[in-house]
C-alpha atoms as a PDB file:
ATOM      1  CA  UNK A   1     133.312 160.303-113.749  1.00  0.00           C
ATOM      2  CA  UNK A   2     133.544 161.182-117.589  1.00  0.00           C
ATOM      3  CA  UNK A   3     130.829 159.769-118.775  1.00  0.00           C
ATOM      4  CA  UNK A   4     129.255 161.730-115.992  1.00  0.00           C
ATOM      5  CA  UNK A   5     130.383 164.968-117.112  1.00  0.00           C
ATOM      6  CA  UNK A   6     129.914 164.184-120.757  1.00  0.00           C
ATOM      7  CA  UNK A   7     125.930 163.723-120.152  1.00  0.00           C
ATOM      8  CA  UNK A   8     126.315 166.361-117.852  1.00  0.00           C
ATOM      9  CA  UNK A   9     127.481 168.962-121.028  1.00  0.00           C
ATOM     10  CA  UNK A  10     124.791 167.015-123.312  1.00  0.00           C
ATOM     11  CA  UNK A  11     122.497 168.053-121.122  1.00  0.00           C
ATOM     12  CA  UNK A  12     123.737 172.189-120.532  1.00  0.00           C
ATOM     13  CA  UNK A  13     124.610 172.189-124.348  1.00  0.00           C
ATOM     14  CA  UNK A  14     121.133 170.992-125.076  1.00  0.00           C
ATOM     15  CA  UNK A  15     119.373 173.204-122.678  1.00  0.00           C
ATOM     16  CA  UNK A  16     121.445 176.579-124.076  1.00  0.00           C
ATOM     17  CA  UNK A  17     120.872 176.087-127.631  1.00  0.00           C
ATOM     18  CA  UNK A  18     116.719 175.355-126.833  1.00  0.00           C
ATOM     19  CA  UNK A  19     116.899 178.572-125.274  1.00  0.00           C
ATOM     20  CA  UNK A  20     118.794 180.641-127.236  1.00  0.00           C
ATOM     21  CA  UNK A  21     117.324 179.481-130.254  1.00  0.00           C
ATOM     22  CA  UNK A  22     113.352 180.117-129.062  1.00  0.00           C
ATOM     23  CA  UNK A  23     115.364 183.781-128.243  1.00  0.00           C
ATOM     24  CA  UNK A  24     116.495 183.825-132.179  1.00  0.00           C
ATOM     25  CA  UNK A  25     113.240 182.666-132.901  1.00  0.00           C
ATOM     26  CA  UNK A  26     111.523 185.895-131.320  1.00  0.00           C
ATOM     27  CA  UNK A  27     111.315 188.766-134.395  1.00  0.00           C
ATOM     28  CA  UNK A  28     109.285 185.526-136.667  1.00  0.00           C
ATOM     29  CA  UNK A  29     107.454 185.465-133.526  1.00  0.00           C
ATOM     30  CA  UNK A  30     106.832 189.356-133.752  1.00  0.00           C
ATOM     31  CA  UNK A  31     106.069 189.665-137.194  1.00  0.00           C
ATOM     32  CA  UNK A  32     103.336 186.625-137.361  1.00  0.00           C
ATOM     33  CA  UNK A  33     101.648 188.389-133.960  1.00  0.00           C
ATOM     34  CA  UNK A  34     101.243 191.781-135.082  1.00  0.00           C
ATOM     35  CA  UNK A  35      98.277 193.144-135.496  1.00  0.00           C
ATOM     36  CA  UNK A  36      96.451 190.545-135.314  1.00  0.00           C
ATOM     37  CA  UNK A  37      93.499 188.984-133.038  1.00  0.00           C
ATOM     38  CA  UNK A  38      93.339 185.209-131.127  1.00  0.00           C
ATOM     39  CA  UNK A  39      91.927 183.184-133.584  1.00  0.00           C
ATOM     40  CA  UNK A  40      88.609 182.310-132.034  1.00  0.00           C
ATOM     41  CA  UNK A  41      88.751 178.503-133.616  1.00  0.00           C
ATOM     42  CA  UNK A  42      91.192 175.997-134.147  1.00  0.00           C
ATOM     43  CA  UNK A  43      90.923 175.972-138.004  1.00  0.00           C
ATOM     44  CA  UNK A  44      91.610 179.632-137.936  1.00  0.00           C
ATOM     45  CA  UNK A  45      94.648 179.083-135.432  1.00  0.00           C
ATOM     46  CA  UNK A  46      96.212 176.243-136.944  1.00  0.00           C
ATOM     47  CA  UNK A  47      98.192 178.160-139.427  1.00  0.00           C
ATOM     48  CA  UNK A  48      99.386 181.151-136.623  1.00  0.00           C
ATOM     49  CA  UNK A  49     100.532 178.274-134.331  1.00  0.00           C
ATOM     50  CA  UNK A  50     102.228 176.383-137.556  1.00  0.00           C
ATOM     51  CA  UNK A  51     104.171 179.496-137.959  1.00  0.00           C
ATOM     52  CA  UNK A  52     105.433 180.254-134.581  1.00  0.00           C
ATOM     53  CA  UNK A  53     106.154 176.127-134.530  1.00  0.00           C
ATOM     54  CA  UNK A  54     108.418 176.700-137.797  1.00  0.00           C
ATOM     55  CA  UNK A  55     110.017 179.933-136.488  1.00  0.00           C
ATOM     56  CA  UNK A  56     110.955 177.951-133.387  1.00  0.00           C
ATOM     57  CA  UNK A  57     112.138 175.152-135.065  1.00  0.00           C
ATOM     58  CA  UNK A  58     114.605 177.347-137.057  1.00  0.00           C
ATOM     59  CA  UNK A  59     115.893 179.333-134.164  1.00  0.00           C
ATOM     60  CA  UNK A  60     116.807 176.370-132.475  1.00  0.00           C
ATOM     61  CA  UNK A  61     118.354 174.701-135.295  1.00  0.00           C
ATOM     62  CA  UNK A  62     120.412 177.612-135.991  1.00  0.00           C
ATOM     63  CA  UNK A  63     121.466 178.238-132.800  1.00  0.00           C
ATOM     64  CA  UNK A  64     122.365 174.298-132.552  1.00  0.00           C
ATOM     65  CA  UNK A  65     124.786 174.637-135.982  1.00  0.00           C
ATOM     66  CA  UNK A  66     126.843 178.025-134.285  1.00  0.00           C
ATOM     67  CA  UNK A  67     127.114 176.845-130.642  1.00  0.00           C
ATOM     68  CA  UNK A  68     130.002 174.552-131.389  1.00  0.00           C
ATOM     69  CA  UNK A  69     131.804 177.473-133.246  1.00  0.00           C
ATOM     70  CA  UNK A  70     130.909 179.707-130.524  1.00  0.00           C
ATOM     71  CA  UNK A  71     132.278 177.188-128.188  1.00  0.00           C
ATOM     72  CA  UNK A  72     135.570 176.383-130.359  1.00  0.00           C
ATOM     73  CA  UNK A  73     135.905 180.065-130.590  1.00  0.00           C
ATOM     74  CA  UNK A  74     135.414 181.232-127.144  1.00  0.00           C
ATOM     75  CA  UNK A  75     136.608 178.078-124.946  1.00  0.00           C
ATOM     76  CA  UNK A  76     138.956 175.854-126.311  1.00  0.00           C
ATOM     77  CA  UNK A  77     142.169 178.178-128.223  1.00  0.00           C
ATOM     78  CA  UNK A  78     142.922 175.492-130.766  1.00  0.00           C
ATOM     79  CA  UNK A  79     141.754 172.076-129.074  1.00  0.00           C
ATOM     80  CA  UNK A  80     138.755 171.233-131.644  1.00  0.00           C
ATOM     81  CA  UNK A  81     135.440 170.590-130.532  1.00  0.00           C
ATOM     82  CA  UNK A  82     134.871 166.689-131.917  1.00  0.00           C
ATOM     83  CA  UNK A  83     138.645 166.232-129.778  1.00  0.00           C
ATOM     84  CA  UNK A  84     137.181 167.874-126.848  1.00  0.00           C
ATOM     85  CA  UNK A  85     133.972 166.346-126.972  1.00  0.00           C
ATOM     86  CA  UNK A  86     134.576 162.939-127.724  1.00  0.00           C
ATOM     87  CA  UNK A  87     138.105 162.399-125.984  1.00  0.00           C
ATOM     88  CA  UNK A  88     137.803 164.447-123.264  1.00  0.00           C
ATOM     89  CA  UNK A  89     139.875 167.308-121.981  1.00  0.00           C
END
């Protein structure tokens, strides 16, 4: 049953940082789309889509490094996360 619920939270923690973090990664987003075109070729796209992948990538990598503080903060009133997380509750 707990290693059931521990994969189980792997999986939710996993799936709320992806999304919040493509969220975070939304004003890069805005900012390397405006004003401009599609790029009719791939050479000409390769740098847009390298900068939307790198804005992504950074969204979700800081949401990843605050959701444990978020969770420490909001959840667990002075249990630590590591104690939670790897010796259960």
């Amino acid at each position: 049953m707990r290693s059931f619920l521990r994969s189980n939270f792997i999986r939710t923690y996993i799936t709320i940082g992806a999304t919040l973090g493509v969220i975070l990664a939304v004003p890069p987003w805005q900012a390397a789309l405006a004003g401009r075109a599609l790029p009719p070729t791939w050479h000409e796209a390769k740098p847009l889509l390298l900068a939307l992948a790198l804005a992504s990538g950074h969204g979700v990598l800081r949401m990843y490094s605050w959701l444990p503080s978020v969770i420490y903060h909001v959840g667990f009133h002075g249990v630590t996360f590591q104690h939670w997380l790897f010796d259960g509750w």
